[in-house]
Protein backbone atom coordinates (compact mmCIF):
# COMPACT_ATOMS: atom_id res chain seq x y z
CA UNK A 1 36.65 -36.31 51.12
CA UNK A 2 34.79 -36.33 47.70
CA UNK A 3 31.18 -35.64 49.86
CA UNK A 4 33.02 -32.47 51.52
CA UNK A 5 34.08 -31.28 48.31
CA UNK A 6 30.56 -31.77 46.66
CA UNK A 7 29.21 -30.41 49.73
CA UNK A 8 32.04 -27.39 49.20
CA UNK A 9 31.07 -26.43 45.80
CA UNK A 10 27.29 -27.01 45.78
CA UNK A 11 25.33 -23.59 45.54
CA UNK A 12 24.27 -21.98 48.19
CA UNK A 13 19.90 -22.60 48.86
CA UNK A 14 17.92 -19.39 48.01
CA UNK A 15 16.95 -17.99 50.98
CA UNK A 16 13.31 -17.99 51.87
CA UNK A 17 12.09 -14.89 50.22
CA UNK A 18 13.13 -16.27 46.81
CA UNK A 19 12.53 -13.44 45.00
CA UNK A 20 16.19 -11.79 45.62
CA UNK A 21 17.98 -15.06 45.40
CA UNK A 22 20.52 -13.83 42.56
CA UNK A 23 21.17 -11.40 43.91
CA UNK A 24 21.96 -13.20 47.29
CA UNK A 25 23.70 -16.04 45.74
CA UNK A 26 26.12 -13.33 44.34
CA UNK A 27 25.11 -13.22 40.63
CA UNK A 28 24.88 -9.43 41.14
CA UNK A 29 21.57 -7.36 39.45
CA UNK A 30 23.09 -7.45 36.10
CA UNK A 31 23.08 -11.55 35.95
CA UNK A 32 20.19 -10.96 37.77
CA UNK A 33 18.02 -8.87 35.02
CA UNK A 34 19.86 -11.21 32.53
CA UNK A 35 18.74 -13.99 34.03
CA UNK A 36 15.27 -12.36 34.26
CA UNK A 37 14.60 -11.17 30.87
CA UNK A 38 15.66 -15.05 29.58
CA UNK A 39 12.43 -15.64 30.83
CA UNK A 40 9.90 -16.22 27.77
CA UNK A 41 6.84 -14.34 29.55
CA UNK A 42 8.80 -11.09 30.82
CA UNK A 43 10.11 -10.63 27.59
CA UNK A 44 6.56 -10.76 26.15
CA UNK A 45 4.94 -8.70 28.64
CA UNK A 46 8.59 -6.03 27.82
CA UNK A 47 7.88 -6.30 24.64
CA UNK A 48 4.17 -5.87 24.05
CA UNK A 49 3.91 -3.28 26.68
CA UNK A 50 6.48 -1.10 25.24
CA UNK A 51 4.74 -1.60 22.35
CA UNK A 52 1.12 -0.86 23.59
CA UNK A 53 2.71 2.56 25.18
CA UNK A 54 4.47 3.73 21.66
CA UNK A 55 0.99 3.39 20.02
CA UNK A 56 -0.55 5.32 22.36
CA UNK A 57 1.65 8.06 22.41
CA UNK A 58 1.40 8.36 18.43
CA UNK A 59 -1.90 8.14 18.72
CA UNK A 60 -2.16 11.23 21.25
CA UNK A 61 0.46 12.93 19.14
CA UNK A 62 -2.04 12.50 16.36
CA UNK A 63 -4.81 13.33 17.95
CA UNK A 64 -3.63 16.46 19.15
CA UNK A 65 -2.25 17.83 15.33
CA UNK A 66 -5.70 17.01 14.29
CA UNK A 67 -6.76 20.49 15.57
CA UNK A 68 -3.57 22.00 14.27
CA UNK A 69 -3.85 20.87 10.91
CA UNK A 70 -6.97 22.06 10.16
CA UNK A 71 -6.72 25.12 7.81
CA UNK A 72 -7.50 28.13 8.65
CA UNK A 73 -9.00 29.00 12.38
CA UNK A 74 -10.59 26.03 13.85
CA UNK A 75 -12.74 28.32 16.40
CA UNK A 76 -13.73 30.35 13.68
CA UNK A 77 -14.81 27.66 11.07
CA UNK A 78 -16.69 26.07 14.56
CA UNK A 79 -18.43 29.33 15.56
CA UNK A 80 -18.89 30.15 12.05
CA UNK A 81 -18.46 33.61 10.36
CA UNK A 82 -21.13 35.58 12.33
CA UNK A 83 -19.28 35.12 15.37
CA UNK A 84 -18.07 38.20 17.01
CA UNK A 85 -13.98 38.57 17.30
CA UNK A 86 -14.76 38.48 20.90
CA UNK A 87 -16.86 35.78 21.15
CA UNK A 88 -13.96 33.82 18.82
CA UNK A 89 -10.88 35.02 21.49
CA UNK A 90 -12.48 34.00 24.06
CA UNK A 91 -12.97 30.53 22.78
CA UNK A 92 -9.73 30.34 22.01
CA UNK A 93 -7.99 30.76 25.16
CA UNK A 94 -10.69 28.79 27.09
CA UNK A 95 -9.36 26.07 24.28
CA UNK A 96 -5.94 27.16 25.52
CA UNK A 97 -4.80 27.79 21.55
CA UNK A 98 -3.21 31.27 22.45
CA UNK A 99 -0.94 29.37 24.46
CA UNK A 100 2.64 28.10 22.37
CA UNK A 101 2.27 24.82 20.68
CA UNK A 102 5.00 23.21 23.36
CA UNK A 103 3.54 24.33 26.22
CA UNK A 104 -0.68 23.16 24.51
CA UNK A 105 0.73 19.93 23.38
CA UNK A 106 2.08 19.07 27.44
CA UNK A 107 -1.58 20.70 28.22
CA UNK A 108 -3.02 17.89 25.83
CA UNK A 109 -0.92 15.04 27.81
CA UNK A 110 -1.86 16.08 31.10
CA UNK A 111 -5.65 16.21 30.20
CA UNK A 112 -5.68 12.92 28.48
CA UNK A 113 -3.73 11.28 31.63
CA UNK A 114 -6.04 12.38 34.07
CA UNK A 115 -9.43 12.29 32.24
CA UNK A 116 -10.02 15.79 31.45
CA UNK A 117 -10.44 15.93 27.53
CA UNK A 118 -11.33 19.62 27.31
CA UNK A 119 -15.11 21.15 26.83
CA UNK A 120 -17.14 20.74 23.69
CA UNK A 121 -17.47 23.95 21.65
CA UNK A 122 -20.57 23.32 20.64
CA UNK A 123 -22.60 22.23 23.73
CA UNK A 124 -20.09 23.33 25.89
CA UNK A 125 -20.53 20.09 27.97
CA UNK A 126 -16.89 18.52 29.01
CA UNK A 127 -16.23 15.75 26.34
CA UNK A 128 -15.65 12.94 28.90
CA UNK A 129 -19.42 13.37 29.76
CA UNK A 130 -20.31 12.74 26.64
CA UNK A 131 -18.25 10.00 25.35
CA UNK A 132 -19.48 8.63 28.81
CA UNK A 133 -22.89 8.74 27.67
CA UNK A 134 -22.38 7.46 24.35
CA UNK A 135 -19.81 5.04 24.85
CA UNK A 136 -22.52 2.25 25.86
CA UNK A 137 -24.25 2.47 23.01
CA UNK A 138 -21.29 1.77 20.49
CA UNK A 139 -19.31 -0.84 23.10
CA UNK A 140 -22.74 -3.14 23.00
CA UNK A 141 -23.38 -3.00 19.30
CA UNK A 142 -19.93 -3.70 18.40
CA UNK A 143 -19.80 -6.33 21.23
CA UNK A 144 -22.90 -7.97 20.56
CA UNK A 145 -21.91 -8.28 16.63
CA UNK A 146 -18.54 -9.68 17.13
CA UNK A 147 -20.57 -12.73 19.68
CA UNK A 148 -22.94 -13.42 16.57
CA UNK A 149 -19.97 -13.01 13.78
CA UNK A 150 -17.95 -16.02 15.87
CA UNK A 151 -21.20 -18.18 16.46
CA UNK A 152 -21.96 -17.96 12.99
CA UNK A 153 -18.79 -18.10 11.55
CA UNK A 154 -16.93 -21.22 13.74
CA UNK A 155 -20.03 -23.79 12.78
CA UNK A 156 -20.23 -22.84 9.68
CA UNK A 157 -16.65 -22.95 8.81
CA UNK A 158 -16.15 -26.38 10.68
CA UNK A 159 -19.16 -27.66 8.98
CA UNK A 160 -18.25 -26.40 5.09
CA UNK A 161 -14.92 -27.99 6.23
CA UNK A 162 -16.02 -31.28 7.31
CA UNK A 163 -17.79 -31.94 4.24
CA UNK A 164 -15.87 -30.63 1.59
CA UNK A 165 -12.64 -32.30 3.21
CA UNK A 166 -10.57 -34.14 0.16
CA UNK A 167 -12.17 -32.65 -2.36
CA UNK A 168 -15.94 -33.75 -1.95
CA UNK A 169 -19.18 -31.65 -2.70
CA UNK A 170 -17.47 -29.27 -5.26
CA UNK A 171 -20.60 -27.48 -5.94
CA UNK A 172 -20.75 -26.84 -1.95
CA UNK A 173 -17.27 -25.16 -1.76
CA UNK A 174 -18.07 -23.38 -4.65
CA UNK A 175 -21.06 -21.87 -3.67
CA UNK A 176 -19.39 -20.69 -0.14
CA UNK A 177 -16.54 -19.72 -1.61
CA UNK A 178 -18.57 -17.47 -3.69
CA UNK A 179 -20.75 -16.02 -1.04
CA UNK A 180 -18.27 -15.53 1.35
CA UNK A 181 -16.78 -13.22 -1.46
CA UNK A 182 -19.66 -11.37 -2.03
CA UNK A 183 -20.77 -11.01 1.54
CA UNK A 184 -17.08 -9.92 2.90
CA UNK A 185 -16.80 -7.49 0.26
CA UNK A 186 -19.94 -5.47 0.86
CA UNK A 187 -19.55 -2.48 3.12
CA UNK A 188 -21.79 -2.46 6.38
CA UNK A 189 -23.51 0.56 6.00
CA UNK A 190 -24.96 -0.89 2.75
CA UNK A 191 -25.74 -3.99 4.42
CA UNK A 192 -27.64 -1.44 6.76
CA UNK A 193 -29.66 0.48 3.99
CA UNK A 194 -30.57 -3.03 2.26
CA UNK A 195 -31.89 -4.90 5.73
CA UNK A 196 -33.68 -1.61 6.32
CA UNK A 197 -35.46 -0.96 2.88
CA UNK A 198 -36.45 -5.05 3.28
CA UNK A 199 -37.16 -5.49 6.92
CA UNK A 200 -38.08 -2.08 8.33
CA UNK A 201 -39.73 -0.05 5.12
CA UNK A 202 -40.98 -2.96 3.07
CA UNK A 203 -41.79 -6.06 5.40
CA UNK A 204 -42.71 -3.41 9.13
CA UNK A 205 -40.67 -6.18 10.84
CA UNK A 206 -37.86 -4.28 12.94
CA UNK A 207 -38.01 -0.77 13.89
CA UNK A 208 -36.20 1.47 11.49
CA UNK A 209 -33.64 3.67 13.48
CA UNK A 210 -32.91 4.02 17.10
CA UNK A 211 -32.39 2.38 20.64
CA UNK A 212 -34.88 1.04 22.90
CA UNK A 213 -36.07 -2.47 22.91
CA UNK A 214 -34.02 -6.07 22.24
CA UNK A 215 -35.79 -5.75 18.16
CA UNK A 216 -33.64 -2.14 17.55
CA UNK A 217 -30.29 -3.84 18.24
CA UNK A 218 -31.39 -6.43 15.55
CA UNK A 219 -30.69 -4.63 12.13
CA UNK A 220 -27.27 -2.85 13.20
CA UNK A 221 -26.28 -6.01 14.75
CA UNK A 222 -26.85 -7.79 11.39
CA UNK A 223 -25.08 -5.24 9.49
CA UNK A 224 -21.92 -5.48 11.47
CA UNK A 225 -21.34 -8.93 11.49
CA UNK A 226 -22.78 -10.54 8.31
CA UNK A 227 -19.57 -9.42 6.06
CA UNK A 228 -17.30 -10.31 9.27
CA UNK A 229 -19.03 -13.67 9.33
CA UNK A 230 -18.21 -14.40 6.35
CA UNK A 231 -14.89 -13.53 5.96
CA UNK A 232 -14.30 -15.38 9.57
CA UNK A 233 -16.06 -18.81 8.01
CA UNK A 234 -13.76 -18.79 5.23
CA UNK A 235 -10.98 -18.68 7.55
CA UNK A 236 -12.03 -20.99 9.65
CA UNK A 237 -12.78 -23.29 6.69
CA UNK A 238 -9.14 -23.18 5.19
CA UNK A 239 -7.32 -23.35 8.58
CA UNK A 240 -9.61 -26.73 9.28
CA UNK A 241 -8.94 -28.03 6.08
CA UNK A 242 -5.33 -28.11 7.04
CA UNK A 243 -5.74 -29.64 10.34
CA UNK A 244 -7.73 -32.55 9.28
CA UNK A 245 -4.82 -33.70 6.81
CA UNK A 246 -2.59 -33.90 9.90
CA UNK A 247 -0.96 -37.14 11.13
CA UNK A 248 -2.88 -36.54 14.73
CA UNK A 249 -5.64 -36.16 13.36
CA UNK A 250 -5.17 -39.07 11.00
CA UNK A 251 -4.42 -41.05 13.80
CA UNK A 252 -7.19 -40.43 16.00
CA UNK A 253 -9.75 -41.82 12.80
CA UNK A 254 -7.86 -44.61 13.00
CA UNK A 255 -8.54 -45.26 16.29
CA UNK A 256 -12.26 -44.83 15.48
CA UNK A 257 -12.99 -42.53 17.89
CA UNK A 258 -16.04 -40.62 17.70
CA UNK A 259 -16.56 -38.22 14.91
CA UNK A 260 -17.50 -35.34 16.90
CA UNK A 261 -14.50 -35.63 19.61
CA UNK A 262 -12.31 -35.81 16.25
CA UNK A 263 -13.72 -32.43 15.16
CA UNK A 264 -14.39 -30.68 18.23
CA UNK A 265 -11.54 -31.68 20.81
CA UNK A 266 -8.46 -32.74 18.49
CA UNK A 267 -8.74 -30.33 15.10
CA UNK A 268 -10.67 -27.38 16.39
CA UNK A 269 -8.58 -26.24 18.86
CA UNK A 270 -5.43 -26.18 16.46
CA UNK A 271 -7.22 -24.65 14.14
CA UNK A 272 -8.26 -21.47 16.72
CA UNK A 273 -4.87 -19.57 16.04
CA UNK A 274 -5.34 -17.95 12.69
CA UNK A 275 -8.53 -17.53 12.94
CA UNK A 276 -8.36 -15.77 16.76
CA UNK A 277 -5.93 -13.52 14.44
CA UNK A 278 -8.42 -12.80 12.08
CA UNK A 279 -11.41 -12.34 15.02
CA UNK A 280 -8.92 -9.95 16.45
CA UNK A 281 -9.14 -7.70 13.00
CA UNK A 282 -12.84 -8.36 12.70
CA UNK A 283 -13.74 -7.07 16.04
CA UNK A 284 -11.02 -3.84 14.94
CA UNK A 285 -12.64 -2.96 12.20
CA UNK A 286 -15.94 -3.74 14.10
CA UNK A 287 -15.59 -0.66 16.33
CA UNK A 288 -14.53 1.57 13.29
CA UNK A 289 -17.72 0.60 11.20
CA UNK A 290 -19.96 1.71 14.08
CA UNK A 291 -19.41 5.05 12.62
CA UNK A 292 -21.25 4.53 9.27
CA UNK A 293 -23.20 2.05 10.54
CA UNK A 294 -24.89 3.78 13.75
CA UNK A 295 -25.29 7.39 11.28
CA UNK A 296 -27.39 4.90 9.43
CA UNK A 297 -29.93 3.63 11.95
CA UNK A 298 -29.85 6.85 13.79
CA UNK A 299 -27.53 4.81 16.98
CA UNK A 300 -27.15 7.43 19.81
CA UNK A 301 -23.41 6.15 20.08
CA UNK A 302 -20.29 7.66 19.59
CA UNK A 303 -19.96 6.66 15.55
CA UNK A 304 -22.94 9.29 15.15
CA UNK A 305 -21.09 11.77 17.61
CA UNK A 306 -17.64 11.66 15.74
CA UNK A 307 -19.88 12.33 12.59
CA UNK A 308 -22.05 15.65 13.92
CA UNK A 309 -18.32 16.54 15.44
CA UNK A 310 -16.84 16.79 12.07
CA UNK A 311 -19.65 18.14 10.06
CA UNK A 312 -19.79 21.36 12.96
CA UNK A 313 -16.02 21.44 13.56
CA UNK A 314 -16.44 20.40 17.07
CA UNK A 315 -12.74 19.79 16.99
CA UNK A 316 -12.10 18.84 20.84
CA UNK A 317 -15.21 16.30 21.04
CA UNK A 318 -14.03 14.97 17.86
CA UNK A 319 -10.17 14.62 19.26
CA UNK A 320 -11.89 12.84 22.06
CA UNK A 321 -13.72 10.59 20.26
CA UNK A 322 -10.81 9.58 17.65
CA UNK A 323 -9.00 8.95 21.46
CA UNK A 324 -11.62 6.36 22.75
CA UNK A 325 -11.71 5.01 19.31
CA UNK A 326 -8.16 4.40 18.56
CA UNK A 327 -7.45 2.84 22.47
CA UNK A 328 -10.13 0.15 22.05
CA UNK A 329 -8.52 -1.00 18.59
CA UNK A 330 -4.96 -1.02 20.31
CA UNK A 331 -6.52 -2.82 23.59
CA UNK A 332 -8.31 -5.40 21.29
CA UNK A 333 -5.32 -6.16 19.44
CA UNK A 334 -3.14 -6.44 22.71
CA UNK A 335 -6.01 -8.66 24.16
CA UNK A 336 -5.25 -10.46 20.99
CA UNK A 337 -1.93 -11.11 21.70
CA UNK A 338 -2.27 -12.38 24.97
CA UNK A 339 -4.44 -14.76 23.86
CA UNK A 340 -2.59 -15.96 21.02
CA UNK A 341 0.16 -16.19 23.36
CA UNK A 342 -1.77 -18.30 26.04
CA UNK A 343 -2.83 -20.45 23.20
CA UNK A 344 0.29 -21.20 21.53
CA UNK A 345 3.46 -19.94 23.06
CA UNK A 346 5.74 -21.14 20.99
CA UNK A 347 4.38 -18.93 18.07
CA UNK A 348 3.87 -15.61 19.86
CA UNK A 349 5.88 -15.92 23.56
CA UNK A 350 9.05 -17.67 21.50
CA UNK A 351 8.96 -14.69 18.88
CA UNK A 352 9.36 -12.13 21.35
């Protein structure tokens, strides 16, 4: 009797499908999404997603009320003042600005979703031709300084760690504490102008502006990453610091393991989450200091573009640009998360 009763009351098996089992076991599709959203990795994925799609959409917003806000008649002040009040209407409505602000701003939308960012006023080229053609330029510089900002950084933060660890070597701390201060707090483009008066004008080392060869990425490369480096090392250097007074790590000493599987396999790794936070930022700001940094060494990217947008009121190619710009800062910090998460779930999955 009591193995018919067990057998009575047991749950029925999900069926072979699996993925509609609560709803065939009779938990319903409220239980069902209940059940569902418990799960640590949906609600993440929710969560950031929604997230992601709210930033975009005041980002758009934003970028649309750029042209908007601009006082005055944006064709005019793009044509300039010898323009013909012809010549001036007609831009207009090929802009679609004679058309009420409702009806431009679901215009805007629809362009953005389906690639079609409007023409350039200037060159009359569309704009996602050129940020096509430009793009390139700006995703391998900033790519290719955020790679030598974490090889610097990571060694060198380990490193000052390791031997500075309980207070040894004051007069080493000090002295990267001091230039990782400077360094960070120096803006890129000036790092630009310096490595170029030194290198390019004085020393005829490096080429002096523009892309060709392997020796023109070398100077804007430089300049993007040497204050990110810095700031990055220091980071790296306090968040070690921490890990190697842990118990584990205290541990594994006494075991007498080898020094470099101490460093490298059992306090490196914990030490990764802050400073994956910080990278995350870096490689942010990275994009948005191509601007300065790429009108300095004459970098056929889209930094430059954004700039000769502004200075002759190219308003859509400039809209367009502030687009491509703002989307890679929001995908980088939602790669970010992800990989925080992956990392340590209990810090970023658990929150959600």
């Amino acid at each position: 009797m009591n193995a018919l009763a067990a057998e009575a009351t047991r749950p029925p098996a999900p069926p072979a499908g699996g993925s509609d089992w609560p709803v065939a076991a009779g938990l319903g599709p409220v239980r069902w999404l209940g059940a569902l959203w418990r799960r640590r990795w949906v609600r993440f994925a929710v969560l950031r997603g929604g997230r992601l799609l709210v930033s975009l959409w005041v980002l758009v917003t934003a970028a649309f009320l750029m042209i908007h806000l601009v006082p005055g008649d944006p064709v005019r002040a793009a044509l300039g003042l010898t323009a013909s009040a012809e010549v001036v209407e007609a831009r207009r409505e090929a802009l679609g600005l004679n058309l009420p602000l409702g009806q431009q701003y679901l215009n805007f939308l629809h362009g953005v979703l389906t690639g079609d960012l409007g023409a350039s006023i200037g060159s009359r080229l569309p704009v996602g031709q050129i940020i096509a053609q430009r793009l390139p330029a700006t995703a391998s510089l900033a790519g290719l300084a955020f790679l030598v900002a974490v090889a610097v950084a990571f060694p060198l933060g380990v490193a000052v760690a390791v031997a500075t660890r309980g207070g040894r070597r004051r007069r080493t701390e000090l002295s990267f504490a001091t230039s990782s201060v400077v360094l960070g707090s120096i803006p890129d483009f000036l790092f630009g102008v310096a490595l170029v008066s030194v290198f390019a004008v004085g020393l005829h080392l490096l080429p002096v502006a523009g892309r060709g060869s392997a020796a023109t990425y070398v100077l804007p490369v430089l300049s993007l990453s040497l204050g990110p480096a810095a700031i990055l090392a220091r980071i790296v250097r306090v968040e070690m610091l921490s890990v190697l007074e842990t118990d584990y790590v205290r541990t594994a000493r006494a075991k007498r393991l080898p020094r470099r599987r101490v460093y490298l396999r059992h306090a490196l790794p914990n030490a990764v989450t802050a400073s994956l936070t910080v990278g995350g930022l870096m490689l942010s700001s990275m994009v948005a200091g191509t601007v300065l940094v790429e009108s300095v060494f004459a970098w056929p990217g889209l930094g430059s573009t954004i700039v000769s947008a502004i200075l002759t009121k190219d308003y859509p190619l400039a809209q367009g640009v502030v687009l491509v710009y703002g989307v890679g800062v929001l995908l980088v910090n939602t790669v970010v998360d992800v990989a925080l998460a992956l990392l340590d779930p209990r810090s970023t999955v658990g929150a959600s």
